[in-house]
Protein backbone atom coordinates (compact mmCIF):
# COMPACT_ATOMS: atom_id res chain seq x y z
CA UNK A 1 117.92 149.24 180.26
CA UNK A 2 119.98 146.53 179.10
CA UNK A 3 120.13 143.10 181.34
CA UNK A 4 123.23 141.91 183.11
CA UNK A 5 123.32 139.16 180.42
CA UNK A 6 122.54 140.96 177.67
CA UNK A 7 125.86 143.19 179.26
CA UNK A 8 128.24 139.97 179.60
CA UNK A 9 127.26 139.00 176.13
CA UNK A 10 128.08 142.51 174.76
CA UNK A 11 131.01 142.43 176.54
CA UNK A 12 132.05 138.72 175.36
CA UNK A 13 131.39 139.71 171.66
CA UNK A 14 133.65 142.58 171.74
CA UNK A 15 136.44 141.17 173.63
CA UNK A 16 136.38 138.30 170.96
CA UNK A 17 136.46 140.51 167.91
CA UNK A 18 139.34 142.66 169.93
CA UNK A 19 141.32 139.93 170.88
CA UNK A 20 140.91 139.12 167.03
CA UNK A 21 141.60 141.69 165.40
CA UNK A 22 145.21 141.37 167.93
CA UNK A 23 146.19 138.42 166.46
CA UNK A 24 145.20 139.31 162.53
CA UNK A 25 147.78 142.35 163.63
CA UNK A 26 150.49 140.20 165.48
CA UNK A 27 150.35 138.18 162.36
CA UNK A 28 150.71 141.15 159.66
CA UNK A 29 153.51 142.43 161.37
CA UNK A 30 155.10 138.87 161.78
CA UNK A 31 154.60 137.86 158.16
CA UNK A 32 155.90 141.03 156.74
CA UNK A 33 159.17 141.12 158.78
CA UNK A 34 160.25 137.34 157.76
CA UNK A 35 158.98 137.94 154.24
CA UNK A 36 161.26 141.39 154.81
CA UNK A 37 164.24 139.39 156.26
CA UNK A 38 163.91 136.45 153.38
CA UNK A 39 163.28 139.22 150.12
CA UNK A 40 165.89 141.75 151.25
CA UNK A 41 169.10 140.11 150.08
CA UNK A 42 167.20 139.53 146.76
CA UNK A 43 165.88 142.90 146.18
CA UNK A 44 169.05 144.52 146.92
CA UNK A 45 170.61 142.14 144.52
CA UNK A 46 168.17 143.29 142.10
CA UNK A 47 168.70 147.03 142.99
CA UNK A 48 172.89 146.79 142.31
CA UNK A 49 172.94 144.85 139.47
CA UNK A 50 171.08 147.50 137.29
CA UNK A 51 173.38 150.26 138.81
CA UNK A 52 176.25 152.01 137.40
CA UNK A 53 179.59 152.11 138.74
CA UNK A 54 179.10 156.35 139.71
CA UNK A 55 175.77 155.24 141.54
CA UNK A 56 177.75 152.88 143.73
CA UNK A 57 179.57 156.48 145.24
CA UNK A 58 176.42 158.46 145.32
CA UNK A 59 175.12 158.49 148.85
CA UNK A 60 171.55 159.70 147.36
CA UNK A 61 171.29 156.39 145.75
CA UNK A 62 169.52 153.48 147.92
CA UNK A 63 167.33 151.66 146.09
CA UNK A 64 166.49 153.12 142.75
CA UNK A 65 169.65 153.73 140.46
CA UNK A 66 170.13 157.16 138.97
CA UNK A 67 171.79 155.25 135.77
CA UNK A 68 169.61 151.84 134.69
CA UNK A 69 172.06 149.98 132.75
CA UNK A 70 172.35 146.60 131.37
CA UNK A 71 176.32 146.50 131.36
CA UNK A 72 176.74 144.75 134.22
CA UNK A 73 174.23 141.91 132.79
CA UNK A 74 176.47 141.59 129.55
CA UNK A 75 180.01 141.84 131.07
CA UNK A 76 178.87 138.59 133.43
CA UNK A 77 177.68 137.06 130.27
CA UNK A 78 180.78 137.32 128.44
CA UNK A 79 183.54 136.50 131.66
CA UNK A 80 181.57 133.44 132.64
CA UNK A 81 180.26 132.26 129.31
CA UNK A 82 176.71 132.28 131.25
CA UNK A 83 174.97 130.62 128.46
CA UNK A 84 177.03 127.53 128.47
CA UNK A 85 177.26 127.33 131.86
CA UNK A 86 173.01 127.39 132.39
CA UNK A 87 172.70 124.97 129.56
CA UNK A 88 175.28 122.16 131.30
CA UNK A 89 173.48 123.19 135.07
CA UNK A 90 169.97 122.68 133.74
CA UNK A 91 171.00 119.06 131.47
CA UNK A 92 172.86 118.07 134.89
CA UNK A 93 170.20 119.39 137.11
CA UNK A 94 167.19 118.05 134.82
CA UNK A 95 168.56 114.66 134.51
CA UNK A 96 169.54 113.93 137.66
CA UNK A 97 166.12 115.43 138.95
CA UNK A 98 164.59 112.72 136.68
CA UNK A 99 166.94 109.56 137.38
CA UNK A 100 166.56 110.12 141.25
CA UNK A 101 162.91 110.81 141.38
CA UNK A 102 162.26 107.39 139.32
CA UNK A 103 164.57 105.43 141.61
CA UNK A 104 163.27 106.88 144.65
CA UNK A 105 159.45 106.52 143.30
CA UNK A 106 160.16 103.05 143.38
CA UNK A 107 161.74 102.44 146.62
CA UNK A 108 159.01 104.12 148.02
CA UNK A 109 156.35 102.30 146.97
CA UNK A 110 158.31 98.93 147.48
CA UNK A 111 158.66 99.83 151.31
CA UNK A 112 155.12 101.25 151.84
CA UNK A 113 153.08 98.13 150.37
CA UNK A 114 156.20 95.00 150.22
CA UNK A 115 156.67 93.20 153.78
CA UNK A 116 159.39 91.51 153.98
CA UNK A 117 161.82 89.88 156.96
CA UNK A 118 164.51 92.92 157.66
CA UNK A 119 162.39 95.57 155.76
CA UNK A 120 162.52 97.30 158.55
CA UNK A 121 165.92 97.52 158.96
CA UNK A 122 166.95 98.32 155.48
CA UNK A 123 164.36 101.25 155.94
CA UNK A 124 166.30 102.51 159.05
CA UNK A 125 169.25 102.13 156.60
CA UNK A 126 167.51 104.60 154.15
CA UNK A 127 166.64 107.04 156.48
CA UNK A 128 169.99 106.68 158.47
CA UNK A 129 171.82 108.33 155.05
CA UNK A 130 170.13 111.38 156.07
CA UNK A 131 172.29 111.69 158.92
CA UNK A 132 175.39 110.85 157.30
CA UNK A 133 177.62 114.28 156.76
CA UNK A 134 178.33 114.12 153.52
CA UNK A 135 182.44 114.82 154.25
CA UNK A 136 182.81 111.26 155.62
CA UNK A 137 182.25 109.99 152.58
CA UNK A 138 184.61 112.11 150.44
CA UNK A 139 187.27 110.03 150.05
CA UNK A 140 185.55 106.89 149.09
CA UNK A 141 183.29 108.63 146.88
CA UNK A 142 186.17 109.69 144.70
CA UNK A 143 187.90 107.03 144.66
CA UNK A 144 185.02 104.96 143.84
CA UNK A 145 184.72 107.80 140.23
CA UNK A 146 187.97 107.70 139.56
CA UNK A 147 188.60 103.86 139.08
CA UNK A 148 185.28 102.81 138.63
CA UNK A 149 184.93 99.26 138.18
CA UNK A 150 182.10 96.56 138.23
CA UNK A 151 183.21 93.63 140.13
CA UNK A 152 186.09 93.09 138.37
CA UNK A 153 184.69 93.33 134.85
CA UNK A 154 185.06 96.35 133.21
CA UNK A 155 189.23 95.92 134.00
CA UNK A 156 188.88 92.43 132.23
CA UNK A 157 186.90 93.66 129.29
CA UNK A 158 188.59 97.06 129.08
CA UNK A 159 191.85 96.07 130.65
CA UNK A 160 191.43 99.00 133.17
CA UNK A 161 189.07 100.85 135.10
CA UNK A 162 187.39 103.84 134.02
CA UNK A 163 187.89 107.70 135.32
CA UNK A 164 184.74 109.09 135.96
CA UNK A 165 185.93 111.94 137.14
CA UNK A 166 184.85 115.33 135.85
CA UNK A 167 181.88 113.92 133.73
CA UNK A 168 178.75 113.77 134.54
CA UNK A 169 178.24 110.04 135.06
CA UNK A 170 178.57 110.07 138.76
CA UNK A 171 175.54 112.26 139.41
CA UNK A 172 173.75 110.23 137.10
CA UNK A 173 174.95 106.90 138.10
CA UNK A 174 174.26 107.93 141.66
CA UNK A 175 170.92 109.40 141.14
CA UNK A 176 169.82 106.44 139.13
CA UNK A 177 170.84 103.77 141.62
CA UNK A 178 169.50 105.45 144.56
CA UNK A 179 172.80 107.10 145.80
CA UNK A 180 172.36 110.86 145.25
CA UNK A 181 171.54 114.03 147.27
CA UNK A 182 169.07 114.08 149.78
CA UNK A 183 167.84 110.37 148.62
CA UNK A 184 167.02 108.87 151.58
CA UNK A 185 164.25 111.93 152.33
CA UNK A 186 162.86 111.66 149.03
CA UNK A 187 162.21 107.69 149.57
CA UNK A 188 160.94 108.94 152.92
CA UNK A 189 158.17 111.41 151.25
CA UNK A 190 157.14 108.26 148.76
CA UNK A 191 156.68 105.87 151.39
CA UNK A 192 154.79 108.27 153.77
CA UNK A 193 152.31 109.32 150.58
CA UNK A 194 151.94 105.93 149.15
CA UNK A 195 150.80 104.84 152.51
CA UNK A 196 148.22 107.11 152.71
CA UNK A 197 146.58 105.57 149.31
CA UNK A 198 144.22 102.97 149.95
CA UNK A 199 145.22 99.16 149.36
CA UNK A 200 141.23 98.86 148.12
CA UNK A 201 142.12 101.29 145.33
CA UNK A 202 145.12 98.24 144.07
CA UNK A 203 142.63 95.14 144.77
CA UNK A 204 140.06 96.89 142.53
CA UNK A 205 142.61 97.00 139.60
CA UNK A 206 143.48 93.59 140.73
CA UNK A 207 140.10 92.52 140.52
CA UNK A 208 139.54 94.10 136.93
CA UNK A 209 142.64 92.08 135.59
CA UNK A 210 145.39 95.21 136.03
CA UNK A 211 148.56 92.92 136.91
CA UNK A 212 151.42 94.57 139.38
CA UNK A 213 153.24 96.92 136.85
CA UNK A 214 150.07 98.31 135.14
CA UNK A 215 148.48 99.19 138.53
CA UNK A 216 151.64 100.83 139.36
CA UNK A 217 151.42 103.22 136.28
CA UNK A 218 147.87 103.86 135.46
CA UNK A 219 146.76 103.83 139.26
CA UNK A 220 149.98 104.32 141.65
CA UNK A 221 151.92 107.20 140.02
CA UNK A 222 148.51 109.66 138.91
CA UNK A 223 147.25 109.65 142.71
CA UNK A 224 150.99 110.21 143.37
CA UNK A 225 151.66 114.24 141.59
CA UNK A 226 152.12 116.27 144.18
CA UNK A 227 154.63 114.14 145.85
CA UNK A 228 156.09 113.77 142.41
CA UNK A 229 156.25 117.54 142.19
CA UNK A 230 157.53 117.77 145.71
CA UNK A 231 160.94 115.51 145.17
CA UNK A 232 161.19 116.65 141.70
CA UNK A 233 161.65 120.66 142.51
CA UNK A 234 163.56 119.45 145.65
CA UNK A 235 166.28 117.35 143.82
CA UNK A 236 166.10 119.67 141.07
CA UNK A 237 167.48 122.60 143.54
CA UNK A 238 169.57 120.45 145.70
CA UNK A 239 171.47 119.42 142.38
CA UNK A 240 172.06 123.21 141.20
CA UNK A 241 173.14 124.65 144.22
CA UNK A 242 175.39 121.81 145.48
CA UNK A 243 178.79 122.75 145.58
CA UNK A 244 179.95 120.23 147.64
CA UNK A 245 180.09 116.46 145.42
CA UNK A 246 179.92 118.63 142.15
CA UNK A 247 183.46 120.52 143.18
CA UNK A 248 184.66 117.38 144.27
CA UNK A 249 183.76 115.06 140.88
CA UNK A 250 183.61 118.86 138.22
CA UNK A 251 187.04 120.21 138.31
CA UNK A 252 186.34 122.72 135.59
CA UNK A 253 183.51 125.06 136.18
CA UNK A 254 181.20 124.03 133.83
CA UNK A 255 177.95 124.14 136.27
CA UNK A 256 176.04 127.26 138.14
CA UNK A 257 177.57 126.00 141.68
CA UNK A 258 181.33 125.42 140.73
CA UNK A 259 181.17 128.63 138.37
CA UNK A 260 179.77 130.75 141.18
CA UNK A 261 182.91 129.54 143.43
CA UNK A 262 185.41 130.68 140.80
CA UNK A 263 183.31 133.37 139.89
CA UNK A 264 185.59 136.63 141.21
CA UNK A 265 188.50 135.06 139.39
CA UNK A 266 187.42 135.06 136.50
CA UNK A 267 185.64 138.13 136.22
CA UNK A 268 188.74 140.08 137.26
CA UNK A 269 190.50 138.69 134.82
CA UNK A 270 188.46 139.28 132.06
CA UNK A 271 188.27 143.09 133.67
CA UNK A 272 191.56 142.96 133.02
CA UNK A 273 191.76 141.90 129.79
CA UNK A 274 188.85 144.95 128.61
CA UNK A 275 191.07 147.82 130.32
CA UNK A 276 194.61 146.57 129.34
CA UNK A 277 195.34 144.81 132.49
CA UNK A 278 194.57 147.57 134.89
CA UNK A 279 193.18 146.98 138.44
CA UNK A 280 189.13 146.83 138.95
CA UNK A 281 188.13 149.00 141.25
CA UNK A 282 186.92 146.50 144.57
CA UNK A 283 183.52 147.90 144.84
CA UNK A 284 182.82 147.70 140.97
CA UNK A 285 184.35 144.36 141.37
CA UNK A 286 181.75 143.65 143.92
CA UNK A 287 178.96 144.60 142.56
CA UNK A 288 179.97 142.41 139.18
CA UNK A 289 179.70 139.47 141.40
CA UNK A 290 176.50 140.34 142.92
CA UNK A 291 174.77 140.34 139.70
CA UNK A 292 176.82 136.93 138.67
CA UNK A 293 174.82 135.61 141.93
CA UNK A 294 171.74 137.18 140.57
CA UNK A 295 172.17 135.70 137.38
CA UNK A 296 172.69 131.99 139.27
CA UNK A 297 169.50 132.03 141.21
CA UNK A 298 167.33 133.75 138.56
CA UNK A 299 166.27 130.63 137.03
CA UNK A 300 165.18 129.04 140.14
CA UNK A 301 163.23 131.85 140.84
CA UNK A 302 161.74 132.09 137.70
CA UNK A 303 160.90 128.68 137.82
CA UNK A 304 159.12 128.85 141.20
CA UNK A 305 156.93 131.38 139.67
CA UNK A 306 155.64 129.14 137.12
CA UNK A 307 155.12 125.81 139.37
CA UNK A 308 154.77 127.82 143.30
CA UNK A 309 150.71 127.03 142.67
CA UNK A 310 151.62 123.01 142.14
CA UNK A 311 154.45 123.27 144.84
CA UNK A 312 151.79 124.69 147.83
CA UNK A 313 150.05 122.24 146.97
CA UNK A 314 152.32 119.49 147.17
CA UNK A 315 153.55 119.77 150.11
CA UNK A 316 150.08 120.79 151.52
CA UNK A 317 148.88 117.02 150.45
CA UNK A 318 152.45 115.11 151.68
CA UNK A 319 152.17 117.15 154.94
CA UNK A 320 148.88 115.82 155.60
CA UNK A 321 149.56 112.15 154.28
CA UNK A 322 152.93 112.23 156.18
């Protein structure tokens, strides 16, 4: 005969393991439907673009094609010149990536160890760009490209202004001097991280004769990777998919975002040009975009692949020093 304790402990144990086994459940089933709701546009994306245009009619045809082809692959290649186009997105993306994340690596660090009267204040600045819609600056932002002057001195050296527009110097111009996407969060992420470093880890280098710039590099920026990785992938992602400043400074599609916006344009009319100028049929049509959208986030996803081990863990380390 088993004691009234023995009994509650019995029953304690197995109303624990019951009550965990609910939650390991409730989670599954949580974790698979947003994985399900996040992965479903992308795997039907996948599905269509290997599909022929008779598969699109066939009702007994969901996920699986009847007809794998690679036609729809090549005819987006060809209407969009996709090659060109993913070489200027990556040189765009890739150096503004780089130009912002050395910028902001420094404003970081300047506001997380350098005190200063009104430090404060320009930090609220920083972080107050965040807030700022990006449409009420339009206007000035263009104007600013389009007759971009120095003070005064490139109109009395040049005897005008120069016309930024649709080149890249604005992204990079803005990215180096602090101005581009999303900066004021990226400063945000350096600050939080580099406070989180200890100042004895700087007054040791100090001690051993490392001046300000050399404890920067060789102490600073190593203990500093995954919030390097962080801002790098982020800016790198912000700059391909904006279609906002790059539609407003590009005005020929030369980059994934503006292409992508001109995209059913141009493949219609290069339809047109194959069958003689007769009409595409609107679902073929359709699906020929789909894999064009495909073919625009592909990279991205292959790169997340390759670095999603170093990203976890990036933001795994800022989230806890933040």
């Amino acid at each position: 005969m088993k004691t009234i304790a023995e009994r509650l402990a019995s029953l304690h144990f197995w109303t624990t393991k019951f009550k965990a086994w609910v939650w390991i459940m409730i989670r599954s089933v949580l974790i698979c439907g947003i994985s399900f709701v996040i992965l479903y546009p992308i795997i039907t994306k996948v599905s269509i673009a290997f599909k022929q245009e008779s598969d699109i009619y066939d009702s007994t045809v969901v996920w699986i094609p009847k007809h794998f082809t690679l036609e729809n692959f090549k005819l987006v290649f060809n209407a969009l010149d996709y090659s060109q186009v993913l070489l200027s997105t990556v040189l765009l993306s890739g150096g503004v990536m780089l130009l912002q994340t050395f910028s902001c690596l420094l404003a970081g660090y300047g506001f997380s160890r350098i005190k200063f009267r009104g430090s404060g204040l320009l930090f609220a600045c920083v972080i107050f760009t965040i807030l700022v819609p990006p449409q009420t600056i339009m206007i000035p932002t263009y104007l600013q490209y389009k007759d971009f002057d120095v003070l005064g001195i490139i109109s009395l050296i040049n005897g005008d202004s120069w016309n930024l527009i649709n080149t890249y110097w604005p992204f990079l111009l803005s990215s180096a001097l602090g101005m581009g996407l999303k900066t004021g969060l990226f400063v945000f992420i350096f600050r939080q991280f580099f406070r989180g470093i200890p100042r004895e880890m700087e007054e040791a280098a100090f001690v051993d004769g490392a001046g300000s710039f050399t404890t920067f590099i060789k102490i600073i920026v190593p203990n500093a990777i995954p919030a390097l990785v962080s801002v790098m992938l982020f800016s790198f992602v912000w700059q391909w998919n904006d279609s906002f400043f790059t539609s407003l400074i590009l005005t020929d599609p030369k980059v994934m975002s503006s292409m992508m916006a001109t995209a059913g344009p141009q493949i219609l009319f290069y339809i047109g040009l194959q069958t003689g100028g007769g009409q595409a049929d609107p679902l073929y049509l359709s699906m020929i975009q789909n894999t064009g959208v495909l073919l625009a986030i592909l990279p991205l996803i292959i790169m997340y692949l390759f670095v999603q081990r170093h990203f976890v863990e990036s933001m795994e380390r800022t989230g806890v020093v933040g």
